[in-house]
N, C-alpha and C. Protein backbone atom coordinates (compact mmCIF):
# COMPACT_ATOMS: atom_id res chain seq x y z
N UNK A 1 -17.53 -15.17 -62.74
CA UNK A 1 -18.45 -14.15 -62.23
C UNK A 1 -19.12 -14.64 -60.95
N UNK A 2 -19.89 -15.92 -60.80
CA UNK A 2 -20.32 -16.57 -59.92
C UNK A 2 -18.93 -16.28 -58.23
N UNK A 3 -17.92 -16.63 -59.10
CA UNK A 3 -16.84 -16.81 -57.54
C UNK A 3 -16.90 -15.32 -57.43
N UNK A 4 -16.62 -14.35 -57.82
CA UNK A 4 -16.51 -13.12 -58.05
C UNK A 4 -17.80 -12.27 -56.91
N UNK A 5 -18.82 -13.02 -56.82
CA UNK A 5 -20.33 -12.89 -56.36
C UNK A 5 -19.98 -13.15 -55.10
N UNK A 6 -19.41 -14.76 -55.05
CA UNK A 6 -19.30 -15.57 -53.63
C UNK A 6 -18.79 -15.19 -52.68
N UNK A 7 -17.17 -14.19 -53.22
CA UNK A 7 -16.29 -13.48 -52.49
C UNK A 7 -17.15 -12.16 -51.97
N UNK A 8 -17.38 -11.43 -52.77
CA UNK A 8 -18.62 -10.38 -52.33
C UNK A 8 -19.56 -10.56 -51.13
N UNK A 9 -20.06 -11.51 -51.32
CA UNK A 9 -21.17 -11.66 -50.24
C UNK A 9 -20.43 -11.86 -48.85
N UNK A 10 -19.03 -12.71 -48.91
CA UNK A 10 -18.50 -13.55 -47.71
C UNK A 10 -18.47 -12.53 -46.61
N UNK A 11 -17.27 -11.14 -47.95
CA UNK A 11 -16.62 -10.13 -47.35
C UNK A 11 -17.96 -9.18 -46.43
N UNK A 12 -18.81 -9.05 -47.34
CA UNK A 12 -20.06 -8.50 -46.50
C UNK A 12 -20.98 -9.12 -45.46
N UNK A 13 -20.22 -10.27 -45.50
CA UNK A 13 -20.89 -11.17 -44.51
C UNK A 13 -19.80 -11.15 -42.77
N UNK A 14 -18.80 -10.68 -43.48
CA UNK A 14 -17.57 -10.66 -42.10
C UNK A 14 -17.14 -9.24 -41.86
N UNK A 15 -17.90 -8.63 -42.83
CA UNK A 15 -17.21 -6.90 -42.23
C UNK A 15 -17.86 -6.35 -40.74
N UNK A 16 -16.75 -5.83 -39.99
CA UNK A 16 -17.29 -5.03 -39.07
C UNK A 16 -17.81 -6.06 -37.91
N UNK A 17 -18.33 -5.43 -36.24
CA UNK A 17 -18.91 -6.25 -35.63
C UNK A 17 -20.40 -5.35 -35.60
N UNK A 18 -20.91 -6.23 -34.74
CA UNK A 18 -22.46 -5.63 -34.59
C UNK A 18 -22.45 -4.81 -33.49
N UNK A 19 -23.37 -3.86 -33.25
CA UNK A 19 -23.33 -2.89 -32.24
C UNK A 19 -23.37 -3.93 -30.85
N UNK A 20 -24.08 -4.76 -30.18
CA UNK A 20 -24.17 -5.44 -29.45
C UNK A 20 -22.56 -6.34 -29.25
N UNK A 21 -21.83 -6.50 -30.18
CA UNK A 21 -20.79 -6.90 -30.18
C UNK A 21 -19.81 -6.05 -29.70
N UNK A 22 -19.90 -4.97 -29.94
CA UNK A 22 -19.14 -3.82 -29.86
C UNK A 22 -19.00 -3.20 -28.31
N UNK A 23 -20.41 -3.56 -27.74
CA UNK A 23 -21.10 -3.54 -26.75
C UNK A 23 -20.29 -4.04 -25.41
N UNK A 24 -20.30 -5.73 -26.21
CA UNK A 24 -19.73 -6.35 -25.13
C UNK A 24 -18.34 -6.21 -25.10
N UNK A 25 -17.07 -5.76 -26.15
CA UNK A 25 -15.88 -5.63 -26.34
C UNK A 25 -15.37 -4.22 -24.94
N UNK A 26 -16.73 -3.33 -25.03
CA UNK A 26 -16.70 -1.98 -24.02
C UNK A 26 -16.48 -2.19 -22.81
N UNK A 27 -17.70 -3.36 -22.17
CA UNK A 27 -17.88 -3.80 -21.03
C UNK A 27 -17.06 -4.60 -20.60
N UNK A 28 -16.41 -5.52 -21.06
CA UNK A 28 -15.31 -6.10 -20.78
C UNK A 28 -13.63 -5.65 -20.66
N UNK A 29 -13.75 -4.26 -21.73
CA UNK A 29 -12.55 -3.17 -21.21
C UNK A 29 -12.80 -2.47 -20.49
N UNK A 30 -14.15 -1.56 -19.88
CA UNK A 30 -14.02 -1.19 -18.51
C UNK A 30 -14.49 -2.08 -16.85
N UNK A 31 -14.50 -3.22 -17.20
CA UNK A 31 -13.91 -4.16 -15.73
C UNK A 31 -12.77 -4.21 -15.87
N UNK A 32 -11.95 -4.64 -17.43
CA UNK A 32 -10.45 -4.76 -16.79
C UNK A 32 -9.95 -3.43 -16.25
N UNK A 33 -10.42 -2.17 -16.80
CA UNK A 33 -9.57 -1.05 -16.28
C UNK A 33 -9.98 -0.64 -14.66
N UNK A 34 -11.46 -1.14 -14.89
CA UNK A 34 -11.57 -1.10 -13.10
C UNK A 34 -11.20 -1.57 -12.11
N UNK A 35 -10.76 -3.21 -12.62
CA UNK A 35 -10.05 -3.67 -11.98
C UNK A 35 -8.51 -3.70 -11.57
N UNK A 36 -8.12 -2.73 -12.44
CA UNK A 36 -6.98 -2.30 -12.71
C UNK A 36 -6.46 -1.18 -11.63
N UNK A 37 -7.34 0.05 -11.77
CA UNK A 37 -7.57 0.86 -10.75
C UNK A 37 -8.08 0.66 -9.08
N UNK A 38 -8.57 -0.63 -9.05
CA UNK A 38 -8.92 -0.96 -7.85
C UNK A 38 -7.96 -1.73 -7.26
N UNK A 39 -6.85 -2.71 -7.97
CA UNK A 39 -5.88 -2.76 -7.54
C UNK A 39 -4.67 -1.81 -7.10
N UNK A 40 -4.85 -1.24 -7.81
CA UNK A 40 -3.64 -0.12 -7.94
C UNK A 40 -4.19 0.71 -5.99
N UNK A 41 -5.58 0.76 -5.87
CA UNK A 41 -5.89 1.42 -5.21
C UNK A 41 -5.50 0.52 -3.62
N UNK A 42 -5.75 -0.41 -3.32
CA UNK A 42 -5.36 -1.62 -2.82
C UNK A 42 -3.72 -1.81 -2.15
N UNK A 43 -3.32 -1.40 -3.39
CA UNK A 43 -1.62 -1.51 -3.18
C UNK A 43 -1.28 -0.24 -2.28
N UNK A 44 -1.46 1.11 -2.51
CA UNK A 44 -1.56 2.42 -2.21
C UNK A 44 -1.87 2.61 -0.74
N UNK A 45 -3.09 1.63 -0.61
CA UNK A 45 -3.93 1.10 1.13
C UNK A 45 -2.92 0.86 1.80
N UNK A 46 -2.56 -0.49 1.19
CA UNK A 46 -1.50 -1.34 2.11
C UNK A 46 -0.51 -0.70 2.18
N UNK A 47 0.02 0.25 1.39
CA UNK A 47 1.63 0.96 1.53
C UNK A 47 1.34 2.09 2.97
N UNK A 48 -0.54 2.70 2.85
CA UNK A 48 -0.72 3.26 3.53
C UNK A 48 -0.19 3.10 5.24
N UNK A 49 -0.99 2.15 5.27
CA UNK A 49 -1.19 1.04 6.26
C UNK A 49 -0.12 0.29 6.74
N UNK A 50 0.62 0.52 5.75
CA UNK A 50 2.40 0.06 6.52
C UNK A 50 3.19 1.56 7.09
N UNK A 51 2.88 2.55 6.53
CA UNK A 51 3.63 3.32 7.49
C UNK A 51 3.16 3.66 8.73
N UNK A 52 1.77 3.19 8.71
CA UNK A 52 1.12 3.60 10.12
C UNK A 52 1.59 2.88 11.24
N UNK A 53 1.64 1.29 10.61
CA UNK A 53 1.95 0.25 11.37
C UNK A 53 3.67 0.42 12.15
N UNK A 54 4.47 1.01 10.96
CA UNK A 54 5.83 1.51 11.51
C UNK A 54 5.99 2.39 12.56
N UNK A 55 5.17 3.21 12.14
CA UNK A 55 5.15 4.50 13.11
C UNK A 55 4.86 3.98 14.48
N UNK A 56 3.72 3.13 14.67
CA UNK A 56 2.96 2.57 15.75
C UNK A 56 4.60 1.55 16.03
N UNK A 57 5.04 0.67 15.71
CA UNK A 57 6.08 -0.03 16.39
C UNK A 57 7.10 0.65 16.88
N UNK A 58 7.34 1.85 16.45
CA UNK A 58 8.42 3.05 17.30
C UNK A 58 7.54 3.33 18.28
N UNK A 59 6.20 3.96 18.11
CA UNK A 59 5.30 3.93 19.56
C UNK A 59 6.26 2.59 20.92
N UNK A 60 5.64 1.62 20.30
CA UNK A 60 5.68 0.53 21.45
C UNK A 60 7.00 0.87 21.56
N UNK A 61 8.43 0.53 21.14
CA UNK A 61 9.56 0.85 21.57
C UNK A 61 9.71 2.15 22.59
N UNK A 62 9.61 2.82 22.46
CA UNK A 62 9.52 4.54 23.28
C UNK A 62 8.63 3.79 24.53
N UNK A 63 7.51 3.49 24.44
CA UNK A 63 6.88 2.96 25.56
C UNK A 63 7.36 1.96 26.58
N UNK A 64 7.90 0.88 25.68
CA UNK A 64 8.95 -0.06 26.67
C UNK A 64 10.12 0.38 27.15
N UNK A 65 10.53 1.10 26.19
CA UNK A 65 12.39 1.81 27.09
C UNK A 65 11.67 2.49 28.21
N UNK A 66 11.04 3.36 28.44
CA UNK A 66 10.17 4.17 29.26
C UNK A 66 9.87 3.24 30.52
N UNK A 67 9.42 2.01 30.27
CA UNK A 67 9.12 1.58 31.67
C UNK A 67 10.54 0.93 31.75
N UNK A 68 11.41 0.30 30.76
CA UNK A 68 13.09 -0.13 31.43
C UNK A 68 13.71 0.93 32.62
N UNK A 69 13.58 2.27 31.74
CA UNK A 69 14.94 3.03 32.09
C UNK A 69 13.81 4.32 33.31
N UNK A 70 12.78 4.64 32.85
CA UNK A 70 12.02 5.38 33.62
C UNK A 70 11.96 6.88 32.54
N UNK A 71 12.48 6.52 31.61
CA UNK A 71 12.79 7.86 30.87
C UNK A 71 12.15 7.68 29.15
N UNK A 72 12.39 8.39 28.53
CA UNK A 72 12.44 8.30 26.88
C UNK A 72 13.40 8.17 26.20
N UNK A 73 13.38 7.45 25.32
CA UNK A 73 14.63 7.64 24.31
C UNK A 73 14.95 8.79 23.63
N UNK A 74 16.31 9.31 24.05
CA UNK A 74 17.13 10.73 23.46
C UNK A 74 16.34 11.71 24.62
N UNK A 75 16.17 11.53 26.04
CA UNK A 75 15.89 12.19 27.06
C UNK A 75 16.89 11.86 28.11
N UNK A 76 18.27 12.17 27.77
CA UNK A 76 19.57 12.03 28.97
C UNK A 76 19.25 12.60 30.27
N UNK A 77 18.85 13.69 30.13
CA UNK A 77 18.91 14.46 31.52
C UNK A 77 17.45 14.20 31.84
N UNK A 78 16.74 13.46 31.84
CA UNK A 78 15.32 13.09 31.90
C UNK A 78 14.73 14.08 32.43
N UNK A 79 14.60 15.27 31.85
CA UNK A 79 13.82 16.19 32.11
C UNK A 79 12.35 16.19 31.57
N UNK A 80 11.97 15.14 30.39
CA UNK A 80 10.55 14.98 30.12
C UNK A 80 10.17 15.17 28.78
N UNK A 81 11.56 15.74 28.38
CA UNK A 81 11.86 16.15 26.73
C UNK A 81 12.30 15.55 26.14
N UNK A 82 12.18 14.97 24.48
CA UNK A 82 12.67 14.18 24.06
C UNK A 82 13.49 14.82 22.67
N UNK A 83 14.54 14.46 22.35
CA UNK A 83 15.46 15.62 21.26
C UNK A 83 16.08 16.59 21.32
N UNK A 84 16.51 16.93 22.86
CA UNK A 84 17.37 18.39 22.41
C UNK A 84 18.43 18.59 22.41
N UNK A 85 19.04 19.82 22.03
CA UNK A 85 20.14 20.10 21.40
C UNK A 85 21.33 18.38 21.43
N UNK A 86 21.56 18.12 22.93
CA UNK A 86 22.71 17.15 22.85
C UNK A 86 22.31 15.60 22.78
N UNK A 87 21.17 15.23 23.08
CA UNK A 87 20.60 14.14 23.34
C UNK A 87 20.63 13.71 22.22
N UNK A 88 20.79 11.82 22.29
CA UNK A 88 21.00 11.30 20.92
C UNK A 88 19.80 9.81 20.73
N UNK A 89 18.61 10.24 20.52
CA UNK A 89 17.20 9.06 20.78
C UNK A 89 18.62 7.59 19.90
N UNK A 90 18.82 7.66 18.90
CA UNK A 90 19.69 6.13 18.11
C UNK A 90 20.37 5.90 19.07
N UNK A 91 20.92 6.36 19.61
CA UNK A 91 22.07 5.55 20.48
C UNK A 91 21.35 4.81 21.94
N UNK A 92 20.10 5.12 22.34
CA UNK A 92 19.32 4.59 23.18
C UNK A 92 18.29 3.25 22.74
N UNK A 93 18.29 3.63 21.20
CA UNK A 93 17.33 2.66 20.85
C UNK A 93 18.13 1.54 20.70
N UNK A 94 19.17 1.91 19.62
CA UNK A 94 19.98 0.82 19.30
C UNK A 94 21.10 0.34 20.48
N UNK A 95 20.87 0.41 21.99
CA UNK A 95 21.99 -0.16 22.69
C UNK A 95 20.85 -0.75 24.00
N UNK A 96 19.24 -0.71 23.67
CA UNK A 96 18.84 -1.23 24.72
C UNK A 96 18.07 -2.77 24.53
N UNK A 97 19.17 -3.30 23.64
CA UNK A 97 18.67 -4.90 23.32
C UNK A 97 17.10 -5.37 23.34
N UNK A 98 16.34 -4.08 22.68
CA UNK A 98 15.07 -4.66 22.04
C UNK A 98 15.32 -6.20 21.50
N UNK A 99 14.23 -6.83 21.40
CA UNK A 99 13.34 -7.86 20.99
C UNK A 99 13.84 -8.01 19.47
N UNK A 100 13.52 -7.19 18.96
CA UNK A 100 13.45 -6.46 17.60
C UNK A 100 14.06 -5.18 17.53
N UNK A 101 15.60 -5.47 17.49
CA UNK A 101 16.11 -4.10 17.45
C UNK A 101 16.38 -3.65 16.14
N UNK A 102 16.25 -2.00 16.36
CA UNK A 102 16.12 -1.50 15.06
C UNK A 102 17.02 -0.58 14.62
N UNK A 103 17.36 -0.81 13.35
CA UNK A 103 19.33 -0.53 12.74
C UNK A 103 19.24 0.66 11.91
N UNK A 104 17.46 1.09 11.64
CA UNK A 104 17.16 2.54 10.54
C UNK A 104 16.20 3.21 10.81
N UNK A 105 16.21 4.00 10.35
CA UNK A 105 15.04 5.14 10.90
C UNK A 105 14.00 5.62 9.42
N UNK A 106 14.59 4.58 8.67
CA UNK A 106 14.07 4.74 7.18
C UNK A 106 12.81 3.84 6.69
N UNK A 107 12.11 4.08 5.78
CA UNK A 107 11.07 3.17 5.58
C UNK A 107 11.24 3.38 3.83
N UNK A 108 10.95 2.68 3.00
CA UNK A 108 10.75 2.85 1.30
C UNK A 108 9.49 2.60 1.15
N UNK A 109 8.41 2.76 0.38
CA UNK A 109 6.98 2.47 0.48
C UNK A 109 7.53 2.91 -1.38
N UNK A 110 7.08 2.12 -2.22
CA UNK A 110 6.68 2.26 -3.80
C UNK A 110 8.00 3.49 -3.84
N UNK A 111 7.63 4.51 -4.48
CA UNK A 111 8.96 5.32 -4.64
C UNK A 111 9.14 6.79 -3.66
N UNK A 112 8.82 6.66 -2.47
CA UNK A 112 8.94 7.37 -1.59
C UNK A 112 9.70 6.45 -0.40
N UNK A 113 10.82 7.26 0.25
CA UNK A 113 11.74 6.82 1.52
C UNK A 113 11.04 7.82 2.37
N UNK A 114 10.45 7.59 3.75
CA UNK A 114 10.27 8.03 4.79
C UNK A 114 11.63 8.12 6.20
N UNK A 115 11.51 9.18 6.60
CA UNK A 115 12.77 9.10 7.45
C UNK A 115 12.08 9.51 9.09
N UNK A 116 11.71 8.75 9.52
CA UNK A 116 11.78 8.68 11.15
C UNK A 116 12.55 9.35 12.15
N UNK A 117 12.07 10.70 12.95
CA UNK A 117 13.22 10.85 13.94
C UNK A 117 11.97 11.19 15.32
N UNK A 118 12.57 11.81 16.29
CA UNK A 118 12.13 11.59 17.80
C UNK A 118 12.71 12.90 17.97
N UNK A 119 11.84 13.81 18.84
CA UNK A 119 12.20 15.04 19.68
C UNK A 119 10.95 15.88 19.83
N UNK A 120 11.06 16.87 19.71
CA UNK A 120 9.54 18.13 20.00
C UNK A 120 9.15 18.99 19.28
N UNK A 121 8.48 19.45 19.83
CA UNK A 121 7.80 20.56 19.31
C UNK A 121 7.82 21.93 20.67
N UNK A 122 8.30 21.75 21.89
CA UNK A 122 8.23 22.33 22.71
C UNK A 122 8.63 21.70 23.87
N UNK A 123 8.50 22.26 25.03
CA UNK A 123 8.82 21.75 26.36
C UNK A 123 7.75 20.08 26.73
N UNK A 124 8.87 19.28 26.61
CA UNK A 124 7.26 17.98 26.88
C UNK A 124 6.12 17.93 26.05
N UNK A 125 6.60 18.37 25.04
CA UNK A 125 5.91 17.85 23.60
C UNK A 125 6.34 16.74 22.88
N UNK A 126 6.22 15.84 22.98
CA UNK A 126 7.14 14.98 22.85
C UNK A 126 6.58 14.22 21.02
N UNK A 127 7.54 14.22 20.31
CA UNK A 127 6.67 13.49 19.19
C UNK A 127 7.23 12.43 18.21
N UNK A 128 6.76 11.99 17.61
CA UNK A 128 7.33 10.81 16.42
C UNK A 128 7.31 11.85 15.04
N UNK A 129 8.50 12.14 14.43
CA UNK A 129 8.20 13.30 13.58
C UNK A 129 8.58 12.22 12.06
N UNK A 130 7.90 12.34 10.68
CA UNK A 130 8.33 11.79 9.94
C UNK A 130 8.88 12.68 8.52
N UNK A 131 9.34 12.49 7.92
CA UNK A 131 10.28 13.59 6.84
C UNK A 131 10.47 12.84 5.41
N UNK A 132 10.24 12.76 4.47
CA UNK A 132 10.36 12.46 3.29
C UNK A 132 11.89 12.84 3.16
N UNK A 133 13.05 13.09 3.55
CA UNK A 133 14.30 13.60 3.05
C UNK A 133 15.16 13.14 4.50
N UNK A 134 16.38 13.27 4.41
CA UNK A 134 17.07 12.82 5.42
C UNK A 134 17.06 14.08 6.90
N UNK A 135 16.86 15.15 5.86
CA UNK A 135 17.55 16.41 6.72
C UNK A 135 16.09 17.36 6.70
N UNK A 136 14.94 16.74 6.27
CA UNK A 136 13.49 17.38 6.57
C UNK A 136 13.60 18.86 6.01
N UNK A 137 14.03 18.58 4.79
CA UNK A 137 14.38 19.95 3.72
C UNK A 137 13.27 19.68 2.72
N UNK A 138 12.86 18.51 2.51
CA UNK A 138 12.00 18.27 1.48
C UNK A 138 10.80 18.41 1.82
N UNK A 139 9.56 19.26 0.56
CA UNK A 139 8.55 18.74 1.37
C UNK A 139 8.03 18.01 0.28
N UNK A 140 6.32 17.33 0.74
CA UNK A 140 5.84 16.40 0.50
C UNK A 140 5.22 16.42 -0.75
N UNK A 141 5.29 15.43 -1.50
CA UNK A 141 4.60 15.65 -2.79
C UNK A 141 3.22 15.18 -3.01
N UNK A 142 2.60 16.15 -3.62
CA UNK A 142 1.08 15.62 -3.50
C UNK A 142 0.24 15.32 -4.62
N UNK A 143 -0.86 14.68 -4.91
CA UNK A 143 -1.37 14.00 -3.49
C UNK A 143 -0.49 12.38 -3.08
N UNK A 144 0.16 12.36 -4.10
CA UNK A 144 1.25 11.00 -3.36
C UNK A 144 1.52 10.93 -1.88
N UNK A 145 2.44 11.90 -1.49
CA UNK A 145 2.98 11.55 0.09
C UNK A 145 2.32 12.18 1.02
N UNK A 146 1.09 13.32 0.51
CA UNK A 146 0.66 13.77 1.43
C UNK A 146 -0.63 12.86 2.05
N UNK A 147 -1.05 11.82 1.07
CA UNK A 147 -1.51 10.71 1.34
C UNK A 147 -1.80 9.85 2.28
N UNK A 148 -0.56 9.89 2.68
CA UNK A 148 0.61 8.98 3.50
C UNK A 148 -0.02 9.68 4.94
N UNK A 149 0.22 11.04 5.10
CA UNK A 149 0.13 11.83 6.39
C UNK A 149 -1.17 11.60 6.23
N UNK A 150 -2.56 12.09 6.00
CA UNK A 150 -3.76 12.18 5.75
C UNK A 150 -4.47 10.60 6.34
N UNK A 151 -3.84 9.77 6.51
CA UNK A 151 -4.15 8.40 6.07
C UNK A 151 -3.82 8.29 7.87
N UNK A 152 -2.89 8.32 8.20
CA UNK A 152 -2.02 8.18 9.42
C UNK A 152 -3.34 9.33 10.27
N UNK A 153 -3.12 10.30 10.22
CA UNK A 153 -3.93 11.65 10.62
C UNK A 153 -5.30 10.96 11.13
N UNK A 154 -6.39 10.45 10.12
CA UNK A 154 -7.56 9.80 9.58
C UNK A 154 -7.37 8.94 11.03
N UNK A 155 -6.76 7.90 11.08
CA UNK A 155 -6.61 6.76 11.67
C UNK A 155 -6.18 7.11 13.35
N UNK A 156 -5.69 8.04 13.45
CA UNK A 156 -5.36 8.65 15.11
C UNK A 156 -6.13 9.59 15.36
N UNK A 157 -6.50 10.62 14.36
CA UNK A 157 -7.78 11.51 15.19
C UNK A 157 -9.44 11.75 14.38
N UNK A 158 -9.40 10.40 13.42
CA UNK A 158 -10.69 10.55 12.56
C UNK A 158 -10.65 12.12 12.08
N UNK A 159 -9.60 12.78 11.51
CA UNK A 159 -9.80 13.76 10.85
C UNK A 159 -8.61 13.74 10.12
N UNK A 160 -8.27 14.78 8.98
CA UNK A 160 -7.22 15.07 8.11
C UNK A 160 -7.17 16.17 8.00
N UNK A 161 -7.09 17.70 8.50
CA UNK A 161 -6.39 18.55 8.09
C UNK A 161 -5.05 18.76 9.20
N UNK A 162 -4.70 18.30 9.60
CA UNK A 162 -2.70 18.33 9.76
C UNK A 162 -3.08 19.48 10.90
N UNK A 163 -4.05 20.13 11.23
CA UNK A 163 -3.78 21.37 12.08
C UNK A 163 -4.47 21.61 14.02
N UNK A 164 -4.86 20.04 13.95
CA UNK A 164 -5.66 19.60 15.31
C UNK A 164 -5.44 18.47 15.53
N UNK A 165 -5.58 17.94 16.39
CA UNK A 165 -5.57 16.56 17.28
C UNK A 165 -3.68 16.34 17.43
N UNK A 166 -3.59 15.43 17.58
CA UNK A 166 -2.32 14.75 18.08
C UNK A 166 -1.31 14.08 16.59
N UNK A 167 -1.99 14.53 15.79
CA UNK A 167 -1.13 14.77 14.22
C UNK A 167 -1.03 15.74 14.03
N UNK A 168 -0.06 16.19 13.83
CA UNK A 168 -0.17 17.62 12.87
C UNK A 168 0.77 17.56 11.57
N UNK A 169 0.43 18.70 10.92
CA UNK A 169 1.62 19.08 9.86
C UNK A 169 2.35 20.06 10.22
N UNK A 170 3.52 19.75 9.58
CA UNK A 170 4.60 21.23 9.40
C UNK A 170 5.26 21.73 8.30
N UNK A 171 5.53 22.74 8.07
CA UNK A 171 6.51 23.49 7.04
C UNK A 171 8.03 23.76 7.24
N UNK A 172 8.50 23.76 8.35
CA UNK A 172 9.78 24.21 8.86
C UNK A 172 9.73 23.75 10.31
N UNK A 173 10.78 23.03 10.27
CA UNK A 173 11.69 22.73 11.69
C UNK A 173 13.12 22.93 11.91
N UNK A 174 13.44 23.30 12.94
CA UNK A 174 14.93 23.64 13.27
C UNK A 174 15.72 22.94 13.18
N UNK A 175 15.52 21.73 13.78
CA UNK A 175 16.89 20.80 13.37
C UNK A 175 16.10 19.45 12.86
N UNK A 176 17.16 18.60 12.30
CA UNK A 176 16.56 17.43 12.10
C UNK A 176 18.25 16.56 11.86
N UNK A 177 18.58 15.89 12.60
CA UNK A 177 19.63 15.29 12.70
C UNK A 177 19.89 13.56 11.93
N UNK A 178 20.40 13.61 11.04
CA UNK A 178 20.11 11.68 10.83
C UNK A 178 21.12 11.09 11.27
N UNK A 179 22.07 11.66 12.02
CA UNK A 179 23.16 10.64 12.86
C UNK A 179 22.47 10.17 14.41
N UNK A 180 21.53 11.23 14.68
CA UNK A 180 21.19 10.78 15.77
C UNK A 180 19.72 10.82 15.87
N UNK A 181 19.05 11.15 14.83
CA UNK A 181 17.44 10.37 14.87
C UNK A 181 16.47 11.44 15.61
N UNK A 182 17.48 12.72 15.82
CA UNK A 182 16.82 13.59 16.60
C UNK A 182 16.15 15.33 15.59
N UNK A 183 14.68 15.11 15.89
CA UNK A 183 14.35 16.51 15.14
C UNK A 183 14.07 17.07 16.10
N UNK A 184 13.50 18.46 15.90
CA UNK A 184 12.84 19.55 17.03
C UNK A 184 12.21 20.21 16.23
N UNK A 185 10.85 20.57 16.51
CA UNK A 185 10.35 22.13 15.51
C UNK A 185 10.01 23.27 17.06
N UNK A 186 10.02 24.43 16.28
CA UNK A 186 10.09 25.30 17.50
C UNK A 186 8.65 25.78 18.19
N UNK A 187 8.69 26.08 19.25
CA UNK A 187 7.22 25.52 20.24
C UNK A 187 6.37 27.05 19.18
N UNK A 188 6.67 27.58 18.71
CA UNK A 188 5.56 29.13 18.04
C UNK A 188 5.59 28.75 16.47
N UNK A 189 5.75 27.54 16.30
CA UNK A 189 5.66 26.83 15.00
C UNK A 189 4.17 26.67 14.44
N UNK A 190 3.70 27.34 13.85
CA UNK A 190 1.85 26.87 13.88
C UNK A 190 1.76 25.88 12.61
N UNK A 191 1.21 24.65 13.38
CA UNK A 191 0.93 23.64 12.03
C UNK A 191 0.28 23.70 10.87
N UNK A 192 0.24 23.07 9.76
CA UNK A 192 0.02 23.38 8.81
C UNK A 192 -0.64 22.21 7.83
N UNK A 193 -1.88 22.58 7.33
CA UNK A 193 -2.79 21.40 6.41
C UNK A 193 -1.44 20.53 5.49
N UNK A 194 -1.82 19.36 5.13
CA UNK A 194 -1.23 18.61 4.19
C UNK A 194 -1.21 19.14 3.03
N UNK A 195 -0.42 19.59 2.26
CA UNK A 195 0.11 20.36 1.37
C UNK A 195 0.93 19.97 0.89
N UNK A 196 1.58 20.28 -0.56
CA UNK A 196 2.96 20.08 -0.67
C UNK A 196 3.83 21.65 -0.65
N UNK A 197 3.36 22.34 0.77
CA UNK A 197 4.70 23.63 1.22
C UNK A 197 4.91 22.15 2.57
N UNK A 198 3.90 21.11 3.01
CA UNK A 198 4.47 20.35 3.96
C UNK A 198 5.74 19.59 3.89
N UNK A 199 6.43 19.90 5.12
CA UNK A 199 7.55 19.01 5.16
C UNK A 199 8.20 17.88 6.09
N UNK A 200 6.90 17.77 6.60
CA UNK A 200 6.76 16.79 7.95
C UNK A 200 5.14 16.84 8.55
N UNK A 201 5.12 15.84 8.95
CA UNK A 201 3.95 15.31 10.17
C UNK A 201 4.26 14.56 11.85
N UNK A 202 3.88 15.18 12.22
CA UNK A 202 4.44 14.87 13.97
C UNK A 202 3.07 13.82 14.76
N UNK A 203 3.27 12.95 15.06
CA UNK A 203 2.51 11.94 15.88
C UNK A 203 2.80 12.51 17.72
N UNK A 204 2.34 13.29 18.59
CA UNK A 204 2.42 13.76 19.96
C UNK A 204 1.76 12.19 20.26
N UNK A 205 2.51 11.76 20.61
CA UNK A 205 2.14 10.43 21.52
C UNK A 205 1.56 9.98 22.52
N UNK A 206 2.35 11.00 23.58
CA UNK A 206 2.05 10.84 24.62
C UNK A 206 0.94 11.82 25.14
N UNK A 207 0.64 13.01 24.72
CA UNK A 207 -0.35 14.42 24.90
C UNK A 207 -0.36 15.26 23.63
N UNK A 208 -1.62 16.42 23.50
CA UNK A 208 -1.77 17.06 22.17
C UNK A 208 -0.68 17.53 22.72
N UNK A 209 -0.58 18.61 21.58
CA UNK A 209 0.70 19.58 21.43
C UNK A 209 0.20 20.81 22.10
């Protein structure tokens, strides 16, 4: 009877934790999850922050062929335009023995491929256009890739709706070529907020649109 007692008391002596215990078990699962989320958030930055940085190293390229040749890349008849109908920007980039020459027009960031091409929006509109799909059929998924544009946008005109400054968004463009790196959207094209009907974002480099 006595052991019978002893066991009794132990079990009531080890059941359960104390509210203060319970307390600290809380606080210590929401730092890990915060810290969890703040990494996650971190990673997302830097993926940000790398396509900007890409985008910006096609900048400098376009800028240096420009003072080589006097022209733009995929501007044959150097009329001031960059992308049209016959002009081929890859075959300029890749044959003018950059420093760092470059063999794709592709980027992978976590599970999104970005596809890079060069041409307009109009007469001497000249732009860095980017496309989630090869053939700029796809649009952007959100808020994942529209992210991506918003972030870029933010960072060149301290704003994000896709429809002012020297970023914009789009829904439809006419061509978009991946043999030759060349898109065009058409000059009565009116841009369009980051969305997912978006299917591109255009960097005007050199002047607004």
């Amino acid at each position: 009877m006595k052991n019978a007692n002893r066991q009794n008391s132990w079990f009531r002596g080890q059941a359960g934790f104390t509210l203060i215990e319970l307390a600290i078990v809380l606080v210590i699962i929401g730092i890990i999850i915060g810290a969890v989320l703040k990494g996650q958030d971190l990673v997302e930055n830097g993926r940000h922050k790398r396509l900007g940085a890409e985008i910006k190293q096609w900048e400098v390229l376009i800028w240096t062929y420009f003072d080589r040749e006097k022209r733009f890349p995929g501007d044959s008849d150097s009329d001031g335009t960059m992308g049209e109908s016959t002009e081929n920007p890859k075959s300029d980039f890749t044959t003018a023995a950059f420093a760092s020459q470059p063999s794709a027009n592709s980027l992978t960031l976590g599970s999104s491929t970005f596809y890079i091409f060069f041409g307009n929006a109009g007469t001497k509109k000249n732009a860095i256009i980017v496309c989630v799909s090869e053939d700029c059929t796809t649009t952007f998924s959100a808020p994942e890739e529209t992210g991506y544009a918003k972030f870029f946008d933010g960072a060149i005109d301290d704003t994000v709706d896709g429809t002012a400054g020297r970023v914009l968004g789009f829904d439809t463009l006419t061509t978009a070529d991946s043999a030759t790196w060349r898109a065009e959207i058409a000059s009565a094209t009116n841009a369009v907020a980051y969305t997912s009907a978006a299917k591109a974002f255009a960097y005007f480099f050199d002047r607004k649109r």
